[in-house]
Every structure is written in structure tokens, then in C-alpha cells.
Protein backbone atom coordinates (compact mmCIF):
# COMPACT_ATOMS: atom_id res chain seq x y z
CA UNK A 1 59.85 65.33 124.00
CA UNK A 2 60.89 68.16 121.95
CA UNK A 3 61.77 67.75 118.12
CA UNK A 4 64.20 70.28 116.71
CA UNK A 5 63.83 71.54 113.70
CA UNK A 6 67.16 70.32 112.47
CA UNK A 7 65.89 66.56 112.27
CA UNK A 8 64.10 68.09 109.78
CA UNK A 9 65.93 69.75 106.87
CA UNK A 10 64.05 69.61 104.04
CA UNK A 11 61.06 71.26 106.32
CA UNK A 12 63.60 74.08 106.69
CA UNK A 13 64.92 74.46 103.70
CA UNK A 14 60.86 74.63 102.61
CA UNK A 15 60.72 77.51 104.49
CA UNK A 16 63.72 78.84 103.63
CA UNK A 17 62.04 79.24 100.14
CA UNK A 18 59.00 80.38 100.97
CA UNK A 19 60.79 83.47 103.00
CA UNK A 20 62.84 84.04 99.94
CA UNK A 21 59.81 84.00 97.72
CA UNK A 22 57.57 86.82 99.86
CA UNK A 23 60.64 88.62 99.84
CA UNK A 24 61.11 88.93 96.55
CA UNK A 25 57.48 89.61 95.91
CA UNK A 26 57.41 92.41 98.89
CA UNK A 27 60.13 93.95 96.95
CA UNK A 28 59.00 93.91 93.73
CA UNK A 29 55.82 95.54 94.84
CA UNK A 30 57.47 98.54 96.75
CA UNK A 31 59.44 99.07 93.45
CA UNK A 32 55.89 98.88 91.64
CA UNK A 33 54.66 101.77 94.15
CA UNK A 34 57.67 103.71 93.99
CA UNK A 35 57.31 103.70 89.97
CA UNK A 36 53.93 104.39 90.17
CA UNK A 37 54.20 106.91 92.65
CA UNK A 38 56.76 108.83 90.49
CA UNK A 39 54.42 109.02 87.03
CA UNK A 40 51.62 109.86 89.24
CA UNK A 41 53.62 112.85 90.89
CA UNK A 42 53.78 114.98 87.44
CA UNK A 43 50.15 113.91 87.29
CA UNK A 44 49.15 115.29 90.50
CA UNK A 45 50.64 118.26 89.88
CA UNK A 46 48.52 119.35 87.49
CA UNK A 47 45.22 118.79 88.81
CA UNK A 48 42.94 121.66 90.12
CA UNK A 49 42.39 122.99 93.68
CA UNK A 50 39.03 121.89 93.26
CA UNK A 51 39.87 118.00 93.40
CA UNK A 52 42.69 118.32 95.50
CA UNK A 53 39.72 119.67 98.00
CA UNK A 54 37.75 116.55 97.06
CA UNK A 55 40.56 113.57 97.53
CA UNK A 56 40.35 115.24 101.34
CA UNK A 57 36.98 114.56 102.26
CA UNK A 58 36.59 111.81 104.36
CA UNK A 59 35.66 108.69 101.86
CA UNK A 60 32.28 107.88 103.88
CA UNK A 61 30.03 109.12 106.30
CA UNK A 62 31.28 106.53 108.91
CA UNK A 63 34.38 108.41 109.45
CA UNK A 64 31.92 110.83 111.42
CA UNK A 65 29.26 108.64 112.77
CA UNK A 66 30.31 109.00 116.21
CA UNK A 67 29.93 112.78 116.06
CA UNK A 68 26.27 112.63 115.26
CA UNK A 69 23.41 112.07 117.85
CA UNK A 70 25.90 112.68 120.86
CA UNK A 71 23.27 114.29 122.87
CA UNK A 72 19.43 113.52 123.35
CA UNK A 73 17.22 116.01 120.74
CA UNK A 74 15.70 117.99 123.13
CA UNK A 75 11.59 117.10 123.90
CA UNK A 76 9.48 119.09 121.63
């Protein structure tokens, strides 16, 4: 026998407020990036070519680990 949900209101309305409530917080935190992401342009702006260079590196070496040792070494 299936339930429906409406013979339960109060589990609803729970819900309800816990949709609300992420919500609000997912939209607080895009403003928070947009904000931050408007003092930081100014900032970025005046950095030099050299770190620019550096922020585009790959972060670790695992980013390329599939490109090394593809083929046997060859016997010596």
C-alpha cells in the first residue's frame, strides 16, 4: 500500500524548510563569489606576466601521469 505524502504534512512542510534554507544559503554564496570575484578583478590586473604564467601550470604532476611511460624504454 502506498502512503502519500499528503497524510503527512508536517513531513512536508519539514522539507519545505529545508529547500528554503539551501536556497538561501546557495544564494548567499554566489553573491559571496560574485563580490569576491569583483575585488579580486582590479587585483588580478595588476599582477605580472610572470605569475599569470604560473596560475597555468597544471597544479600537480598527476594531471600528466598518463603521458609518461607510454611505451616500453627500449633494452639497453
Amino acid at each position: 500500500m502506498l502512503i502519500s505524502e499528503l497524510a503527512f504534512p508536517h513531513l512536508v512542510a519539514a522539507n519545505d524548510e529545508r529547500i528554503d534554507r539551501d536556497l538561501e544559503r546557495r544564494r548567499v554564496a554566489l553573491e559571496r563569489r560574485a563580490e569576491a570575484a569583483a575585488t579580486a578583478a582590479p587585483a588580478a590586473a595588476r599582477t605580472s606576466a610572470a605569475s599569470v604564467v604560473m596560475t597555468s601550470a597544471p597544479r600537480h604532476a598527476a594531471t600528466r601521469r598518463h603521458q609518461t611511460n607510454r611505451m616500453p624504454r627500449p633494452a639497453a
